[in-house]
C-alpha atoms as a PDB file:
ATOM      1  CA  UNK A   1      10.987  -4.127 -13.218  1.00  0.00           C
ATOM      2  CA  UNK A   2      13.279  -4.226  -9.998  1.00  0.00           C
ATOM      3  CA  UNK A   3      11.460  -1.704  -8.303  1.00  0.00           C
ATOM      4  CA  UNK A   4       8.141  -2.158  -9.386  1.00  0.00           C
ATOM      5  CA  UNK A   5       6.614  -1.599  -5.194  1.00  0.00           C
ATOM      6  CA  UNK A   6       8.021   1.744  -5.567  1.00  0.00           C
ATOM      7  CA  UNK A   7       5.328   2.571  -8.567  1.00  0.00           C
ATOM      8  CA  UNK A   8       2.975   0.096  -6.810  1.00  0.00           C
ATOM      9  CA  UNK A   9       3.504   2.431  -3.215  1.00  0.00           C
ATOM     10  CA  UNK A  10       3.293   5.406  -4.804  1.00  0.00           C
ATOM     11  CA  UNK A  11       0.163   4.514  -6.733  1.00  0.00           C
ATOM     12  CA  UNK A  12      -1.733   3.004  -3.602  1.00  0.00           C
ATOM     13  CA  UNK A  13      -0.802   6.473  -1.688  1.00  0.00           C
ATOM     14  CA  UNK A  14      -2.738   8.329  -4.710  1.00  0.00           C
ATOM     15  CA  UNK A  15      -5.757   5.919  -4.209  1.00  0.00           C
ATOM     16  CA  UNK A  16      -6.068   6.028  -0.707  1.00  0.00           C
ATOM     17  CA  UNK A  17      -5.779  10.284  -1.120  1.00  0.00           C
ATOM     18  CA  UNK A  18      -8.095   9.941  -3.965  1.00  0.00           C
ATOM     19  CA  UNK A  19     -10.464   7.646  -1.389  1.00  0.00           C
ATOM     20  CA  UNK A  20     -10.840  10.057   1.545  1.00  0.00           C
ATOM     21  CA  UNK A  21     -10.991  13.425  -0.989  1.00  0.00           C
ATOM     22  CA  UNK A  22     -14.250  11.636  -2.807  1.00  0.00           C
ATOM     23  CA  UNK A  23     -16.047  10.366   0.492  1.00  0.00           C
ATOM     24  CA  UNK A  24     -15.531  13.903   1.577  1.00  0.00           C
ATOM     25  CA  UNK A  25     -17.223  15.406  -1.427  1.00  0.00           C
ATOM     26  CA  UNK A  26     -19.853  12.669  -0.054  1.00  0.00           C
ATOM     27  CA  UNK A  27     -19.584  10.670  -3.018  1.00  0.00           C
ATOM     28  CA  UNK A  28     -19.037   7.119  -3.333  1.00  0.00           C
ATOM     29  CA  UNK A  29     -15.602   5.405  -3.023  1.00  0.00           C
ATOM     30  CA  UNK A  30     -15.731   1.972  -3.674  1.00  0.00           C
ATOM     31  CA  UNK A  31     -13.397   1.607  -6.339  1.00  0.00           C
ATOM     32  CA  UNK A  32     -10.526   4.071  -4.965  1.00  0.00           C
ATOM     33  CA  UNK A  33     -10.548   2.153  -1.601  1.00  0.00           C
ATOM     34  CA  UNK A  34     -10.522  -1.375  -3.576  1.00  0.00           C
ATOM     35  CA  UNK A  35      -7.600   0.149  -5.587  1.00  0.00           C
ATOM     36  CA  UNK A  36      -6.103   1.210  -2.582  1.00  0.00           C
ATOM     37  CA  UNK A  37      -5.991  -1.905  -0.536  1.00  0.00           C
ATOM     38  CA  UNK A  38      -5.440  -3.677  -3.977  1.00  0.00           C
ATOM     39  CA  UNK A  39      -2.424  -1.586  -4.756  1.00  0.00           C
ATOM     40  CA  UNK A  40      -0.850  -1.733  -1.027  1.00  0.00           C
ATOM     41  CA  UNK A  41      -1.100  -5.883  -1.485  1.00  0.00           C
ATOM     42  CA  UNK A  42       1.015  -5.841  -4.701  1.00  0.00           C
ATOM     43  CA  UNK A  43       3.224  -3.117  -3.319  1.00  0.00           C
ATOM     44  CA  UNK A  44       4.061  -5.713  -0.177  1.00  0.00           C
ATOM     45  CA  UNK A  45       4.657  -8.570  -2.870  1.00  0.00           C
ATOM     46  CA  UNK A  46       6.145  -6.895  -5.070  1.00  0.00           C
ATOM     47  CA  UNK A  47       8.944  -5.909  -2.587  1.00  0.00           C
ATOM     48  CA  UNK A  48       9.354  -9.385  -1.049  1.00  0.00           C
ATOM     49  CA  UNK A  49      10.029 -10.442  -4.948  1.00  0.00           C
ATOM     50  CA  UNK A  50      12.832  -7.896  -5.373  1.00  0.00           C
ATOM     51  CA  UNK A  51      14.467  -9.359  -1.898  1.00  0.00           C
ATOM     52  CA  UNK A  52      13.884 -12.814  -3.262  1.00  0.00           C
ATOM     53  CA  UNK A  53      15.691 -12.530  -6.558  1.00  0.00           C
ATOM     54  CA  UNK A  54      18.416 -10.899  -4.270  1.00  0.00           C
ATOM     55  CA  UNK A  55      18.321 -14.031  -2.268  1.00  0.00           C
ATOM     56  CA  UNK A  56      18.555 -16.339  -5.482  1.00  0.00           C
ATOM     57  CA  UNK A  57      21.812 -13.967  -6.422  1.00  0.00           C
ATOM     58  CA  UNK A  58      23.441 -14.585  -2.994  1.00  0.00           C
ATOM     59  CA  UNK A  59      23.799 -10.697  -2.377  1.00  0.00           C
ATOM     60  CA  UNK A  60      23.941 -10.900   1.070  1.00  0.00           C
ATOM     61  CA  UNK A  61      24.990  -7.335   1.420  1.00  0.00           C
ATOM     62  CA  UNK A  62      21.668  -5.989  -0.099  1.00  0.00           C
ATOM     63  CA  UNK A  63      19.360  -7.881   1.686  1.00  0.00           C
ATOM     64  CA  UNK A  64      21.185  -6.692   5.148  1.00  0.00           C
ATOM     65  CA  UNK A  65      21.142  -3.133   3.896  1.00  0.00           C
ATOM     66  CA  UNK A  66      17.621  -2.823   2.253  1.00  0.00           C
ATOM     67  CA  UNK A  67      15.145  -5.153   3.606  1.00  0.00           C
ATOM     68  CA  UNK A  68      15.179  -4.345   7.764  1.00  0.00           C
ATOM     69  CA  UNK A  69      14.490  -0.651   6.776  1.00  0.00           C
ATOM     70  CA  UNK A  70      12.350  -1.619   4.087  1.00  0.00           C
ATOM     71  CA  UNK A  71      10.373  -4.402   5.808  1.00  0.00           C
ATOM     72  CA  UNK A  72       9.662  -1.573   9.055  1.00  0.00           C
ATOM     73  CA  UNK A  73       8.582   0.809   5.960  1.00  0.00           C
ATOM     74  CA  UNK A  74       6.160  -0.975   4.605  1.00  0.00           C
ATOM     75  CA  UNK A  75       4.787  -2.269   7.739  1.00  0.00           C
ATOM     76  CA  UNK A  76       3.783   1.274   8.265  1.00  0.00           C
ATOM     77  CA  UNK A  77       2.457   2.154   5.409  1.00  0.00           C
ATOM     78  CA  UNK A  78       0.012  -1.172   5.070  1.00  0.00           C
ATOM     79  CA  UNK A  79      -1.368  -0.064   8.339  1.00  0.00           C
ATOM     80  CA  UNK A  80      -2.143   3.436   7.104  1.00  0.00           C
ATOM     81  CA  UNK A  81      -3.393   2.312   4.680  1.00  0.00           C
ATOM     82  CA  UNK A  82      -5.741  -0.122   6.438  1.00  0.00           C
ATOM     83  CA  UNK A  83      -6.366   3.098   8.404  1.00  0.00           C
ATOM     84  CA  UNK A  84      -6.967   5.176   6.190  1.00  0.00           C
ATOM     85  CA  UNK A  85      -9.381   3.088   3.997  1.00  0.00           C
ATOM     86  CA  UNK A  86     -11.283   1.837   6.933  1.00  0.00           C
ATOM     87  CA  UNK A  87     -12.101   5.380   8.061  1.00  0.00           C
ATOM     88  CA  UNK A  88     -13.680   5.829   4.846  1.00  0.00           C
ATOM     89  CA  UNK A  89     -15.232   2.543   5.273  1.00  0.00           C
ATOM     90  CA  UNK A  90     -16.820   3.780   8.832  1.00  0.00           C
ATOM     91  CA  UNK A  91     -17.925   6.984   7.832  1.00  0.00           C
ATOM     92  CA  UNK A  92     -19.722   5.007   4.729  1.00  0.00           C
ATOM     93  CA  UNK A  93     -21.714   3.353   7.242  1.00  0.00           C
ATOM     94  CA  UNK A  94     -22.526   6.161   9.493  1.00  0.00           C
ATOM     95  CA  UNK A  95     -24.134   7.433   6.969  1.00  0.00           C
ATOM     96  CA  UNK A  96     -26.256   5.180   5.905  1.00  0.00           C
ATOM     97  CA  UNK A  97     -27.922   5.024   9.160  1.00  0.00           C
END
């Protein structure tokens, strides 16, 4: 279960995909942007797990290697995310009106 985000990332990329393909078949997207956001959350904690049991083993060495690539990763990725699922979110509302 070490790398766990990995699944987690990899799954919230499908939802947030699966999110802007169904609002532009004009259908509803509720649940894939839930998923989405819901997935990109335990992607972020799942991560910061892995570097804590790192930090409970003393490795040093991985933390310095992995997390200040990883850490600028995910940062980008939670913020297309947020992108991407509030676009859907706007358009939603546009039409509506």
């Amino acid at each position: 279960m070490e790398k766990l985000w990995i699944v987690f990332g990899v799954l919230a990329m499908f939802a947030a995909v699966g999110n802007v393909s169904t609002i532009l078949t004009k259908r509803r997207a509720e649940g894939f942007r839930f998923a989405s956001l819901s997935l990109t959350a335990l992607t972020v904690c799942s991560f910061y797990s892995w570097d804590a049991m790192w930090v409970k083993a003393g490795d040093w060495a991985a933390l310095e290697d992995v997390t200040p690539c990883a850490a600028g990763l995910l940062l980008v990725l939670v913020v297309a995310s947020i992108f991407l699922n509030g676009i859907t979110l706007f358009v939603c509302k546009e039409k509506k009106k």
